[in-house]
PDB file of N, CA and C in Angstrom:
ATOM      1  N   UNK A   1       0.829  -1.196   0.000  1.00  0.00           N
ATOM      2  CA  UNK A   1       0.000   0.000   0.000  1.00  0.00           C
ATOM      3  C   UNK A   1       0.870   1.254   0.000  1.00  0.00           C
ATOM      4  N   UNK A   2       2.066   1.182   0.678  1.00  0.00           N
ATOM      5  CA  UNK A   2       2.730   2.636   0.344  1.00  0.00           C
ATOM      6  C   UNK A   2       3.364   2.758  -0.700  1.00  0.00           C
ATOM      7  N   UNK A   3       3.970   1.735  -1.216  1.00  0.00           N
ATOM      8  CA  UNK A   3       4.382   2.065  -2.719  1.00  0.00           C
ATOM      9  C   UNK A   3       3.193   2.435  -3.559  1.00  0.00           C
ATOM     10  N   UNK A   4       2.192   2.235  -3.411  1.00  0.00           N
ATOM     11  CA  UNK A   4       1.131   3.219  -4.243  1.00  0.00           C
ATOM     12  C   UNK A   4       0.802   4.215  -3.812  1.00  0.00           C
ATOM     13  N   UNK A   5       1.037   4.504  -3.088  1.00  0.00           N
ATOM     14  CA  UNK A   5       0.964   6.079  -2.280  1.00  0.00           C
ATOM     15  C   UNK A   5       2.385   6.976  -2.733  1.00  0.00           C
ATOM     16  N   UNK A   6       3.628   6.395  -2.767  1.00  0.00           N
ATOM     17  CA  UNK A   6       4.815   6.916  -2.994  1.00  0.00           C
ATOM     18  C   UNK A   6       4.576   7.050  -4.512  1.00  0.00           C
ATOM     19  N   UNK A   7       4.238   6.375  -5.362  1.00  0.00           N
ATOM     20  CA  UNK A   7       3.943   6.327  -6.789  1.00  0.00           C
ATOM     21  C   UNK A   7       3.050   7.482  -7.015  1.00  0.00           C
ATOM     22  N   UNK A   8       1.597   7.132  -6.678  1.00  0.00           N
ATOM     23  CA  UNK A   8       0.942   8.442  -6.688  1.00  0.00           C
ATOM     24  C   UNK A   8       1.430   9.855  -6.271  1.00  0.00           C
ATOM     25  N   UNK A   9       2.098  10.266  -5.545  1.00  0.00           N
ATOM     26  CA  UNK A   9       2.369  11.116  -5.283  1.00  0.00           C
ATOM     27  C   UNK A   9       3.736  11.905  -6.373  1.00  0.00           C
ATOM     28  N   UNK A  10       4.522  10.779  -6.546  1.00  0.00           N
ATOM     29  CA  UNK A  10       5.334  11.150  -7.330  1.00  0.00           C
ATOM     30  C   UNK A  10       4.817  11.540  -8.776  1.00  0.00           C
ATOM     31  N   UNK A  11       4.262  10.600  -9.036  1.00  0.00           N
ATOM     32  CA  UNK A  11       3.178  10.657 -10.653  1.00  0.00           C
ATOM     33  C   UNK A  11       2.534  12.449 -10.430  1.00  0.00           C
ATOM     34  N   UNK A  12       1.886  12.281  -9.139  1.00  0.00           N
ATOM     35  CA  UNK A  12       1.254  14.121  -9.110  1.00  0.00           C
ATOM     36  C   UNK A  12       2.309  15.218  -9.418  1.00  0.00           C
ATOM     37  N   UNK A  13       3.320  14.785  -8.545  1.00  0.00           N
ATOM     38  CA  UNK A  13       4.560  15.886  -8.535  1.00  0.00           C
ATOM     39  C   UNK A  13       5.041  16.369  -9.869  1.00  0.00           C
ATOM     40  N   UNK A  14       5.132  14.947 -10.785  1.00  0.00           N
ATOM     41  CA  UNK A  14       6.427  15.099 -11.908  1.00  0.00           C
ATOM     42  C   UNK A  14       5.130  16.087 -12.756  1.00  0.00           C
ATOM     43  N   UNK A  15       3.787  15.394 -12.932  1.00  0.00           N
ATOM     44  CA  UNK A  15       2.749  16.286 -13.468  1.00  0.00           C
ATOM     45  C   UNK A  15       2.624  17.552 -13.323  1.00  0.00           C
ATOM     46  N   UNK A  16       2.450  18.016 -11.831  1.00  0.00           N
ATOM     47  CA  UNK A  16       2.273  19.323 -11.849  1.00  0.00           C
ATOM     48  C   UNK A  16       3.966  20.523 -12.703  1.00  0.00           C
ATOM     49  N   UNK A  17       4.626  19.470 -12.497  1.00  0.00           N
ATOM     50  CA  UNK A  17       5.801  20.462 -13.394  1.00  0.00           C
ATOM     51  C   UNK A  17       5.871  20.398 -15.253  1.00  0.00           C
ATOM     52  N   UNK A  18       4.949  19.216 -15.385  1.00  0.00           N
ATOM     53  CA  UNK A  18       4.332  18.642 -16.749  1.00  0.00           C
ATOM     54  C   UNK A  18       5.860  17.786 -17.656  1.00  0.00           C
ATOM     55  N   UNK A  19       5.930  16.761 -16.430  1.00  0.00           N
ATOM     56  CA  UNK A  19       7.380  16.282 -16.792  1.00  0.00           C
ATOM     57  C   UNK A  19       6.542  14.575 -16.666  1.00  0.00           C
ATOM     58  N   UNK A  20       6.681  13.550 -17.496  1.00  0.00           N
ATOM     59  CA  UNK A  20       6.426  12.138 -16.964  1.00  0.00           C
ATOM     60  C   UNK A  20       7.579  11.659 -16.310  1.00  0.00           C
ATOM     61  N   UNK A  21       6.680  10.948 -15.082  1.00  0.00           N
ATOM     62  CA  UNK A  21       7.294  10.845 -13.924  1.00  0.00           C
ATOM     63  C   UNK A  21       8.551   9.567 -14.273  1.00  0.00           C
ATOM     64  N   UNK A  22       9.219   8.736 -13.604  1.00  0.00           N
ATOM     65  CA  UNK A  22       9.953   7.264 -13.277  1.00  0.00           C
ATOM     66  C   UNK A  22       8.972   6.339 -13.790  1.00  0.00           C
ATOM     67  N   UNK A  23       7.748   6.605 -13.345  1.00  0.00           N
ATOM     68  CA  UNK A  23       6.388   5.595 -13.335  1.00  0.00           C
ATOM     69  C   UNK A  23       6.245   5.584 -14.836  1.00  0.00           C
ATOM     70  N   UNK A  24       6.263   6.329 -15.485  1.00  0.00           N
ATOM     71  CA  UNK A  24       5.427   7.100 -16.843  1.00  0.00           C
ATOM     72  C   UNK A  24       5.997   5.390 -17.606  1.00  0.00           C
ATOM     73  N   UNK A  25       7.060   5.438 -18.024  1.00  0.00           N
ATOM     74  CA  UNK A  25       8.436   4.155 -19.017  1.00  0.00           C
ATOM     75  C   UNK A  25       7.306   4.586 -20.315  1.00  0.00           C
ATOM     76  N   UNK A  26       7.206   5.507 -20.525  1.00  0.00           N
ATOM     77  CA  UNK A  26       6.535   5.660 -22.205  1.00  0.00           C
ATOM     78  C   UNK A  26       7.900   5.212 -23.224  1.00  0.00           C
ATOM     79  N   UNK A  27       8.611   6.121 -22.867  1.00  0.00           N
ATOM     80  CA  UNK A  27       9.741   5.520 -23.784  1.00  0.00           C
ATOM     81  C   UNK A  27       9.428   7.116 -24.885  1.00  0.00           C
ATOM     82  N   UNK A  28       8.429   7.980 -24.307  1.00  0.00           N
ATOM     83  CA  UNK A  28       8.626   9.439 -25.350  1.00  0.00           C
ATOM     84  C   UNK A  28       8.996  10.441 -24.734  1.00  0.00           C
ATOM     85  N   UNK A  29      10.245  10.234 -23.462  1.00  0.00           N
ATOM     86  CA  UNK A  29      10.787  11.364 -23.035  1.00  0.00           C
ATOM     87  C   UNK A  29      10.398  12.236 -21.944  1.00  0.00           C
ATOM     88  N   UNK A  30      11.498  13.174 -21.114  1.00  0.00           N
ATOM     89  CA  UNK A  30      10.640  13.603 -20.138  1.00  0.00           C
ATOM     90  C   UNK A  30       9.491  14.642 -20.212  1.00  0.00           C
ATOM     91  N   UNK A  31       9.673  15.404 -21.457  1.00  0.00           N
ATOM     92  CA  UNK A  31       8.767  16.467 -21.854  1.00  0.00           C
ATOM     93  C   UNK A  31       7.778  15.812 -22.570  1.00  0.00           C
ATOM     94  N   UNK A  32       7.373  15.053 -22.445  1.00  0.00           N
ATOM     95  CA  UNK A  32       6.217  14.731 -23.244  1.00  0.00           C
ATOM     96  C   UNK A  32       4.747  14.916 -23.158  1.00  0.00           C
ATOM     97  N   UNK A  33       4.178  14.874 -21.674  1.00  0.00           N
ATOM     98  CA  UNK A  33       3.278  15.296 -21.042  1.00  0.00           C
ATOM     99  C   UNK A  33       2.875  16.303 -21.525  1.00  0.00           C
ATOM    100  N   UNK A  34       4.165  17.355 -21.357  1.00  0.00           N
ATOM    101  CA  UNK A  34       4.243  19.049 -21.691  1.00  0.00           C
ATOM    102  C   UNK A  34       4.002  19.370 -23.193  1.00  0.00           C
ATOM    103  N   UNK A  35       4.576  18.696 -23.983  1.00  0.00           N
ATOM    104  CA  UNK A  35       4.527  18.365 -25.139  1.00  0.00           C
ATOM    105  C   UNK A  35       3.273  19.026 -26.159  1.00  0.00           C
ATOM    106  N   UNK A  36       2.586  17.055 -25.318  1.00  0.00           N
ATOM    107  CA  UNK A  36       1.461  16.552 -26.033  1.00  0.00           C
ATOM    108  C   UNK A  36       0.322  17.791 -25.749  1.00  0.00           C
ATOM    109  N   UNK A  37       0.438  18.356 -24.557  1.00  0.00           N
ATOM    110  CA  UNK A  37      -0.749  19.373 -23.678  1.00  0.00           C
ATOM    111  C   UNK A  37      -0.820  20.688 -24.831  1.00  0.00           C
ATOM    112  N   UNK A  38       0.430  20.776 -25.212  1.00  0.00           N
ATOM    113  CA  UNK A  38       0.468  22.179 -25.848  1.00  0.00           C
ATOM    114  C   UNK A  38       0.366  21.947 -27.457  1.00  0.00           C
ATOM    115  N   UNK A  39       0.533  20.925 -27.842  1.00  0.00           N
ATOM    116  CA  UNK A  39       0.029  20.284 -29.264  1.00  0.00           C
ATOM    117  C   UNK A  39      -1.460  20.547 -29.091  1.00  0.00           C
ATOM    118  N   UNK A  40      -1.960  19.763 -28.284  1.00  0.00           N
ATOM    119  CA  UNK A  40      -3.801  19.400 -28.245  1.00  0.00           C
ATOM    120  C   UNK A  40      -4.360  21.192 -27.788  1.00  0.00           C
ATOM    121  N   UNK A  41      -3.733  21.860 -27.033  1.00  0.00           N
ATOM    122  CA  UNK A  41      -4.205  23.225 -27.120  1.00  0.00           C
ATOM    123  C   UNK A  41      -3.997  23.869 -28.333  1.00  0.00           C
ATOM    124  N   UNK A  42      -2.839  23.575 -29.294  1.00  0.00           N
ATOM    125  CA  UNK A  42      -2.377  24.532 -30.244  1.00  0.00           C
ATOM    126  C   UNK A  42      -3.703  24.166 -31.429  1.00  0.00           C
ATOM    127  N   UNK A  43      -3.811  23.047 -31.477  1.00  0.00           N
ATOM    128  CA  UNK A  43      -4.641  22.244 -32.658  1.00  0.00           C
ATOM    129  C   UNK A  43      -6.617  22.521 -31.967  1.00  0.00           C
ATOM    130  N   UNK A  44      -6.563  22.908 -30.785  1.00  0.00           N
ATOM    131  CA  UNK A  44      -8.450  23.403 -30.175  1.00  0.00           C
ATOM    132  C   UNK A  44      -8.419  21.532 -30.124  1.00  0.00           C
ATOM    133  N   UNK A  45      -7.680  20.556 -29.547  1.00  0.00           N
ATOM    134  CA  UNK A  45      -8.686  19.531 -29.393  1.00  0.00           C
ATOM    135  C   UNK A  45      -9.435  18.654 -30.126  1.00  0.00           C
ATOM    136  N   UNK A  46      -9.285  19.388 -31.570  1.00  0.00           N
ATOM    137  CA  UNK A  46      -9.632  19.062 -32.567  1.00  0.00           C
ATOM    138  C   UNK A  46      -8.548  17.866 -33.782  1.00  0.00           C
ATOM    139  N   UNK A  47      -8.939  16.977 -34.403  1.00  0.00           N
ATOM    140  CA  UNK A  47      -8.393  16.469 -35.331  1.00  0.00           C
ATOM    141  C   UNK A  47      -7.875  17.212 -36.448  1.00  0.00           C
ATOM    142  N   UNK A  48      -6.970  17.446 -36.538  1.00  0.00           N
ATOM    143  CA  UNK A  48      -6.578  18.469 -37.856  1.00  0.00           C
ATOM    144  C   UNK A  48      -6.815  18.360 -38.882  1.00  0.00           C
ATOM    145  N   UNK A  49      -6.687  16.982 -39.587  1.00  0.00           N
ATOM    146  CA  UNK A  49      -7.988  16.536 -40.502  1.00  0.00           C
ATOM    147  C   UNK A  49      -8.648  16.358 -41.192  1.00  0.00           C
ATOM    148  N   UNK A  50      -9.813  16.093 -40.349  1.00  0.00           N
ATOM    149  CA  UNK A  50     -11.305  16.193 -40.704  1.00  0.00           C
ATOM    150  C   UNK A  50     -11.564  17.102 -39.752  1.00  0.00           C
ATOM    151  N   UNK A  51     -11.699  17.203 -38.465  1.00  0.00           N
ATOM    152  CA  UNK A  51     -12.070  18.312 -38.165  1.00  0.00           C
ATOM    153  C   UNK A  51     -12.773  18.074 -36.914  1.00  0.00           C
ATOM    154  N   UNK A  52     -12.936  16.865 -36.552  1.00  0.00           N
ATOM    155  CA  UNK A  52     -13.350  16.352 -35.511  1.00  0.00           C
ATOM    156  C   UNK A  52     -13.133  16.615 -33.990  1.00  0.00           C
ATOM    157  N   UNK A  53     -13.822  17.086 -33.257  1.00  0.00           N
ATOM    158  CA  UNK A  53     -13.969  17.887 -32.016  1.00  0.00           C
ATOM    159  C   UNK A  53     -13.527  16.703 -31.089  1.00  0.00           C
ATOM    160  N   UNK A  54     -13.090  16.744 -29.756  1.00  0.00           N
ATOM    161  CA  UNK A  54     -13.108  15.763 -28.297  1.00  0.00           C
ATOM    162  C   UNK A  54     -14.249  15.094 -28.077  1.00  0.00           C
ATOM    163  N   UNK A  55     -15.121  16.151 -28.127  1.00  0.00           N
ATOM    164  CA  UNK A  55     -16.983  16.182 -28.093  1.00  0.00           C
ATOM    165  C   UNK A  55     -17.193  14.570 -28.987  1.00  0.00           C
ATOM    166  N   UNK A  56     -16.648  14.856 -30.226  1.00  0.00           N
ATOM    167  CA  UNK A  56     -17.064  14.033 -31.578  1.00  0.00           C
ATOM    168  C   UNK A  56     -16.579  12.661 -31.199  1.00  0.00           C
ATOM    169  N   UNK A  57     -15.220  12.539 -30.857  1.00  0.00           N
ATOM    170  CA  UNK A  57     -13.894  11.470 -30.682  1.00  0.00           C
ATOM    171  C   UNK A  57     -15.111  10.831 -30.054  1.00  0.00           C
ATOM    172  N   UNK A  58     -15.228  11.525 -28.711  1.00  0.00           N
ATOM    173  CA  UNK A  58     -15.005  10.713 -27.021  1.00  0.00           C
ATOM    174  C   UNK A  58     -14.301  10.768 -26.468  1.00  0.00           C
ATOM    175  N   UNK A  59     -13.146  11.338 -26.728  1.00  0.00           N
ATOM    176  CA  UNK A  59     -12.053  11.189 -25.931  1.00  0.00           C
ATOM    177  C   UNK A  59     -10.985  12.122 -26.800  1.00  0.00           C
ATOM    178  N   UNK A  60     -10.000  12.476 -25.867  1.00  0.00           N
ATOM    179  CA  UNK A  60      -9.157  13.676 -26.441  1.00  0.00           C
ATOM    180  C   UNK A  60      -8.222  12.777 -27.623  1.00  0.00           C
ATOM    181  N   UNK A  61      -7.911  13.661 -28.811  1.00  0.00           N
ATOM    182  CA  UNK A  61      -7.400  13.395 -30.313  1.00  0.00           C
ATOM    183  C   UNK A  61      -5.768  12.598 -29.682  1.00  0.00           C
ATOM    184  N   UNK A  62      -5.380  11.586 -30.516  1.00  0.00           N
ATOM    185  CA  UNK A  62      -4.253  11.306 -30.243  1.00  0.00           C
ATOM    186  C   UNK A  62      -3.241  12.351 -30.469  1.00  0.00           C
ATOM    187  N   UNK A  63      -1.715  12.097 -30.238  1.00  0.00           N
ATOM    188  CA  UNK A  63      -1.122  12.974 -31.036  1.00  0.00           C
ATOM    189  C   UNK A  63      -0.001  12.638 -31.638  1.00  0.00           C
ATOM    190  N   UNK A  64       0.191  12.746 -32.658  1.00  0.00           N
ATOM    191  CA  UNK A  64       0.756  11.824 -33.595  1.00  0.00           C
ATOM    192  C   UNK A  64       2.406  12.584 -33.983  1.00  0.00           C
ATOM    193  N   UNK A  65       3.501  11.644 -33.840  1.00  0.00           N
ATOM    194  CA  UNK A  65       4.802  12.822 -33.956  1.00  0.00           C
ATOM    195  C   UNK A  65       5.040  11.995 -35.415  1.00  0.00           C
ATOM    196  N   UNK A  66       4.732  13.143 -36.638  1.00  0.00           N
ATOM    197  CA  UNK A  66       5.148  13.156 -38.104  1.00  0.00           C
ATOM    198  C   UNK A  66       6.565  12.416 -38.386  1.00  0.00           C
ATOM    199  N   UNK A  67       7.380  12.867 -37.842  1.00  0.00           N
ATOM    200  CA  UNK A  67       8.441  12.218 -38.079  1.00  0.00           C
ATOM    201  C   UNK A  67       8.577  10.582 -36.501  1.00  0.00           C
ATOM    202  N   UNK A  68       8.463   9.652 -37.498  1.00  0.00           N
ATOM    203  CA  UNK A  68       8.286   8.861 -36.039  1.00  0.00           C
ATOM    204  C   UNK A  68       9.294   8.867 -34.670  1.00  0.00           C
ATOM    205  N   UNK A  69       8.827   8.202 -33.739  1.00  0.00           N
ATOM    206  CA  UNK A  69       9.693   8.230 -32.761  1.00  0.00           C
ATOM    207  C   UNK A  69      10.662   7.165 -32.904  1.00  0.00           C
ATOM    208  N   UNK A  70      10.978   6.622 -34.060  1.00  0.00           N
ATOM    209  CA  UNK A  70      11.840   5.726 -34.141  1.00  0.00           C
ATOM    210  C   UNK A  70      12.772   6.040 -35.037  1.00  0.00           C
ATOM    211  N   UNK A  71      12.872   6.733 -35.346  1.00  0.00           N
ATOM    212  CA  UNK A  71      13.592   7.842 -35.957  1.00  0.00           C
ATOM    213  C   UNK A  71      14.941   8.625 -35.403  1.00  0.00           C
ATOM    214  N   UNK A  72      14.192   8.824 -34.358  1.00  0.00           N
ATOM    215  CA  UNK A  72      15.223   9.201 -33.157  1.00  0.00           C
ATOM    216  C   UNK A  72      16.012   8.709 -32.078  1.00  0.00           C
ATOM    217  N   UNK A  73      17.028   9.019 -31.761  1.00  0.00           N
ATOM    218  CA  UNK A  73      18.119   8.237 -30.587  1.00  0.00           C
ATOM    219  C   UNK A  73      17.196   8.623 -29.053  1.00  0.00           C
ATOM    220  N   UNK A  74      17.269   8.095 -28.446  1.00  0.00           N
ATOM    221  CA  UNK A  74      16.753   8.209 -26.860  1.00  0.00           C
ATOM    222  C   UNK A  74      17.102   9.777 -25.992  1.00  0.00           C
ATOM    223  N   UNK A  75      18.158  10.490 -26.867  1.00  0.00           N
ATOM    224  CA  UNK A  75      18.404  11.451 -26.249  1.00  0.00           C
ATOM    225  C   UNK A  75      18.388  12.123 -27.217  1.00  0.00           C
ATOM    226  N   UNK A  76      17.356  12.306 -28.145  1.00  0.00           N
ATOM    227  CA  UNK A  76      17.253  13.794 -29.218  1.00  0.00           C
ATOM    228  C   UNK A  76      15.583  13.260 -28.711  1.00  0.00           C
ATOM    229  N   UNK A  77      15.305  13.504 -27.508  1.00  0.00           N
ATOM    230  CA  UNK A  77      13.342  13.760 -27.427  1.00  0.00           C
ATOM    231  C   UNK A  77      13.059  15.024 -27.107  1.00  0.00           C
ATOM    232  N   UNK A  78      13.854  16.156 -27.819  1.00  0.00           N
ATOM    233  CA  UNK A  78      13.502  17.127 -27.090  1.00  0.00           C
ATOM    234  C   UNK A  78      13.275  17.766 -28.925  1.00  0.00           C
ATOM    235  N   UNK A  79      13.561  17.420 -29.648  1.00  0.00           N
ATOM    236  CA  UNK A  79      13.341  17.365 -31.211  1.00  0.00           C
ATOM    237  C   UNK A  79      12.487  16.636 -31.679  1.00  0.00           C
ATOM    238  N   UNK A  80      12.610  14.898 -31.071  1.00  0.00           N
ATOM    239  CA  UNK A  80      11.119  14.431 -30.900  1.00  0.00           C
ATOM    240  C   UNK A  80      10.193  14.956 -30.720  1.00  0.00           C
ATOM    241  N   UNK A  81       9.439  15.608 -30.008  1.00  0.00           N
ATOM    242  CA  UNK A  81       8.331  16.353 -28.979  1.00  0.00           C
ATOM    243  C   UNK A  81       8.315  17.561 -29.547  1.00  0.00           C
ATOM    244  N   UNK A  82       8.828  17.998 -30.382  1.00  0.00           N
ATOM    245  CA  UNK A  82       8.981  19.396 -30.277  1.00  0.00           C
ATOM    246  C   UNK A  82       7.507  19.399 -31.354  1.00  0.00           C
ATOM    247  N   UNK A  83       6.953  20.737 -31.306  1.00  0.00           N
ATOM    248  CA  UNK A  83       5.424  20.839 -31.921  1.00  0.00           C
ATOM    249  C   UNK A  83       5.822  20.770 -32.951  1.00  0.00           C
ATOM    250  N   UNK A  84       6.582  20.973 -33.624  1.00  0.00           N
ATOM    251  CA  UNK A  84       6.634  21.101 -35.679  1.00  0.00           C
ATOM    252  C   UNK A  84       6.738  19.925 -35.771  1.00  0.00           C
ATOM    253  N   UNK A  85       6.850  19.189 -34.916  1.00  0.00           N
ATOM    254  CA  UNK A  85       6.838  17.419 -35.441  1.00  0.00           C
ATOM    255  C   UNK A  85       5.523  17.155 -34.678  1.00  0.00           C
ATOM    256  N   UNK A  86       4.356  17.610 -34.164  1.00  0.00           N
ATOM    257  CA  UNK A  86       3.593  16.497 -33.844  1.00  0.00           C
ATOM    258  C   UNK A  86       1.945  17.659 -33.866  1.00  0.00           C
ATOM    259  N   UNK A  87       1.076  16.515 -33.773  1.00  0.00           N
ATOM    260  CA  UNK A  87      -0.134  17.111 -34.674  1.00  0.00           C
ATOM    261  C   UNK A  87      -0.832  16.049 -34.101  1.00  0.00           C
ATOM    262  N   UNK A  88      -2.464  16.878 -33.576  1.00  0.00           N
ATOM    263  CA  UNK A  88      -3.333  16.119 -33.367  1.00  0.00           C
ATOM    264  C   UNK A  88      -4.711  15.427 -34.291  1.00  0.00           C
ATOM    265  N   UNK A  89      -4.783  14.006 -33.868  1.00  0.00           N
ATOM    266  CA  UNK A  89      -5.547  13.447 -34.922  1.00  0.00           C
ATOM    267  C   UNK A  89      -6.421  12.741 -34.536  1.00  0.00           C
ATOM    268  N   UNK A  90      -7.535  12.610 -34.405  1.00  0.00           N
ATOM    269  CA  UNK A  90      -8.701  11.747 -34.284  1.00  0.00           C
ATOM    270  C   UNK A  90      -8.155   9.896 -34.656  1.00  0.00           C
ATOM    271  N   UNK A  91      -8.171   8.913 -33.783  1.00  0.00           N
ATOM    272  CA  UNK A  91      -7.800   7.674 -34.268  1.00  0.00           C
ATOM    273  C   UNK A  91      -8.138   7.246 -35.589  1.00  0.00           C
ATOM    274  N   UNK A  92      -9.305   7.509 -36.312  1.00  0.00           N
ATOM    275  CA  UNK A  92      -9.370   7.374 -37.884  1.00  0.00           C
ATOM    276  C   UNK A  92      -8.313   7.785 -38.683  1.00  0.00           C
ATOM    277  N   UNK A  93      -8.040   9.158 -38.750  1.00  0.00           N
ATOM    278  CA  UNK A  93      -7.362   9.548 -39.631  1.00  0.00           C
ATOM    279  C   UNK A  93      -5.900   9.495 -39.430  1.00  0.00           C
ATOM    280  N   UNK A  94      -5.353   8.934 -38.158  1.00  0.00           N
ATOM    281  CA  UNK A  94      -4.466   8.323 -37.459  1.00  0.00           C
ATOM    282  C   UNK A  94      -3.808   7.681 -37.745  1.00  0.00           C
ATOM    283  N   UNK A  95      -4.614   6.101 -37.919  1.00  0.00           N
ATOM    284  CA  UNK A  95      -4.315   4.977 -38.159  1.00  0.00           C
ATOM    285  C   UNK A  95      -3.924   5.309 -40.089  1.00  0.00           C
ATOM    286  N   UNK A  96      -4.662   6.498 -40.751  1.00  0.00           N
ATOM    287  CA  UNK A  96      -4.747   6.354 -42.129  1.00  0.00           C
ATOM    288  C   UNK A  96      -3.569   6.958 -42.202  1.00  0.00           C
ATOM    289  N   UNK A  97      -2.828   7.765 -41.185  1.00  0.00           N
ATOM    290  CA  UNK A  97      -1.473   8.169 -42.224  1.00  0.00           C
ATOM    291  C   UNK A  97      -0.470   8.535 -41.274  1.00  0.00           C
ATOM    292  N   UNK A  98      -0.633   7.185 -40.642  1.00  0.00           N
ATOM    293  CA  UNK A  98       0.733   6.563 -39.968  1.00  0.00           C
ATOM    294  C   UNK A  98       1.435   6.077 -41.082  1.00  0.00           C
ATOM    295  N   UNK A  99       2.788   6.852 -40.807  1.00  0.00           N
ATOM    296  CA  UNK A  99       4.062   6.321 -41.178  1.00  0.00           C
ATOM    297  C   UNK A  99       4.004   7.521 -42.824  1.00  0.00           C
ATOM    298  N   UNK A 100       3.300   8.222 -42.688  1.00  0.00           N
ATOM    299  CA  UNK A 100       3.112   9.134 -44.129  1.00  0.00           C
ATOM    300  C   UNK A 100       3.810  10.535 -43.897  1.00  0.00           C
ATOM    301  N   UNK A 101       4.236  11.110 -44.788  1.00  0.00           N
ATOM    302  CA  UNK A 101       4.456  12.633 -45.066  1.00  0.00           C
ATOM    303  C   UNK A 101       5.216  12.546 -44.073  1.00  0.00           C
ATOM    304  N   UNK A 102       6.260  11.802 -43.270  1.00  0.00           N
ATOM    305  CA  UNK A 102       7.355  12.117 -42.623  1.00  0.00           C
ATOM    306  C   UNK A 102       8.517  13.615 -43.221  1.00  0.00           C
ATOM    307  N   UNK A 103       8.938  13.928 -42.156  1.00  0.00           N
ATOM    308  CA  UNK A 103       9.999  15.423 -42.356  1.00  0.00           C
ATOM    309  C   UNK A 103       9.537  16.348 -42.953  1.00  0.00           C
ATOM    310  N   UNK A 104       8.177  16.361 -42.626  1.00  0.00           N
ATOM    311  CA  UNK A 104       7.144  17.600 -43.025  1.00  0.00           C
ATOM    312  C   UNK A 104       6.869  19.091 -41.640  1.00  0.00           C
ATOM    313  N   UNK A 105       6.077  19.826 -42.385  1.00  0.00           N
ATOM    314  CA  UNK A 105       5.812  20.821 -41.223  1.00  0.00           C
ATOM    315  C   UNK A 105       4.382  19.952 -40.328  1.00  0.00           C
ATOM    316  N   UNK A 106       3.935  20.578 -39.046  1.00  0.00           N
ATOM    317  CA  UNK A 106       2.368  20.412 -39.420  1.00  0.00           C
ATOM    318  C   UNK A 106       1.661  20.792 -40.049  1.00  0.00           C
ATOM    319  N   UNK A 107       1.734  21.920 -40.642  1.00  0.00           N
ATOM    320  CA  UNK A 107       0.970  22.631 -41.953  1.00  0.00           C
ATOM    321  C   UNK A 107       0.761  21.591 -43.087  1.00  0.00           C
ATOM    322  N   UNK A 108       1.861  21.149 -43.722  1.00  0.00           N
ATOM    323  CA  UNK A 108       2.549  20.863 -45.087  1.00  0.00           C
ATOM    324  C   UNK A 108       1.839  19.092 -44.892  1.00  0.00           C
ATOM    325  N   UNK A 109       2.100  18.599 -43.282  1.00  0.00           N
ATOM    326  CA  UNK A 109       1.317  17.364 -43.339  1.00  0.00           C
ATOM    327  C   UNK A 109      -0.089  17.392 -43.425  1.00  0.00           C
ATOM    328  N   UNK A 110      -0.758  18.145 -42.835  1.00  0.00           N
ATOM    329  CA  UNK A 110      -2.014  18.065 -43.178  1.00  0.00           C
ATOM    330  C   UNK A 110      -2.874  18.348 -43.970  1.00  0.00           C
ATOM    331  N   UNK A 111      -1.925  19.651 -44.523  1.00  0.00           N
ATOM    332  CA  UNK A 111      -2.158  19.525 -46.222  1.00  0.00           C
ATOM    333  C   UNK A 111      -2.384  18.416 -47.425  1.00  0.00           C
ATOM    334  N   UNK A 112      -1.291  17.497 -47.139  1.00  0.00           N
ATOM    335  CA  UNK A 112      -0.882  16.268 -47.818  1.00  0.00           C
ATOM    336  C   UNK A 112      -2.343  15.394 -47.491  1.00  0.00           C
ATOM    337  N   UNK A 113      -2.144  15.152 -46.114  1.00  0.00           N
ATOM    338  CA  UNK A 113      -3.406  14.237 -45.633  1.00  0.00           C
ATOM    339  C   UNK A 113      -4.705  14.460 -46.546  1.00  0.00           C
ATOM    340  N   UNK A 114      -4.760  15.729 -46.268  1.00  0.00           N
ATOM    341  CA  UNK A 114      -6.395  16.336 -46.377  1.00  0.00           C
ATOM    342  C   UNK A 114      -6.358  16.062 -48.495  1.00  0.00           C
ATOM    343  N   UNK A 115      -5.305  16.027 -49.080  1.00  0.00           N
ATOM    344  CA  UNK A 115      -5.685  15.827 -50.535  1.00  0.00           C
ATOM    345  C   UNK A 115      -5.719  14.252 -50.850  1.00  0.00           C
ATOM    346  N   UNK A 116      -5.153  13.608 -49.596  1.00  0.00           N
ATOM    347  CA  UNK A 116      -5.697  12.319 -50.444  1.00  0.00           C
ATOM    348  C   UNK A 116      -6.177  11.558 -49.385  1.00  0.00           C
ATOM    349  N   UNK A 117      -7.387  12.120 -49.203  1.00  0.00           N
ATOM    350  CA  UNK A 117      -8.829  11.556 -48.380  1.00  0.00           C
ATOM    351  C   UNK A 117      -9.539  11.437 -49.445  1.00  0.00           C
TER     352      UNK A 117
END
């Protein structure tokens, strides 16, 4: 029981500085939290798209980093994460253009997307 108490608490801590915690093992870095928050604000929540609202989803838009994360060494996630690489997307249009328009802007990708829907 206290290691879930020590966990929780830590998980709150690393959050409130918008860092994933020890707990997090995403494997997308410590800024990612921070990241993803300011992607999904920059984009309204919305799928970039089609156009699809949180409301619409159910649930908040994934967020998808254009150039993949495999792409990168374990210690360039701060180029990973960075917003010109990542863009929010509704799981439909997600799944449709994974692994596409890599070393693009977000502009220039969703441009691409949106002409061949």
């Amino acid at each position: 029981m206290g290691n879930i108490i020590v966990e929780i608490l830590v998980r709150g801590l690393y959050n409130l500085f918008g860092l994933d915690s020890p707990y997090s093992a995403t494997g997308y870095g410590p800024n990612w939290t921070k990241q993803r928050r300011k992607c999904l604000e920059r984009d309204d929540y919305q799928c970039r798209i089609c156009g699809k609202t949180e409301t619409e989803i159910g649930r908040r838009p994934a967020v998808h980093h254009i150039t993949p994360r495999r792409e990168f060494a374990a210690s360039e996630w701060h180029q990973m994460n960075a917003l010109s690489n990542l863009v929010a997307l509704c799981p439909s249009c997600h799944g449709t253009v994974e692994g596409k328009y890599q070393d693009t802007s977000p502009e220039e990708f969703v441009a691409k997307s949106r002409q061949n829907f």
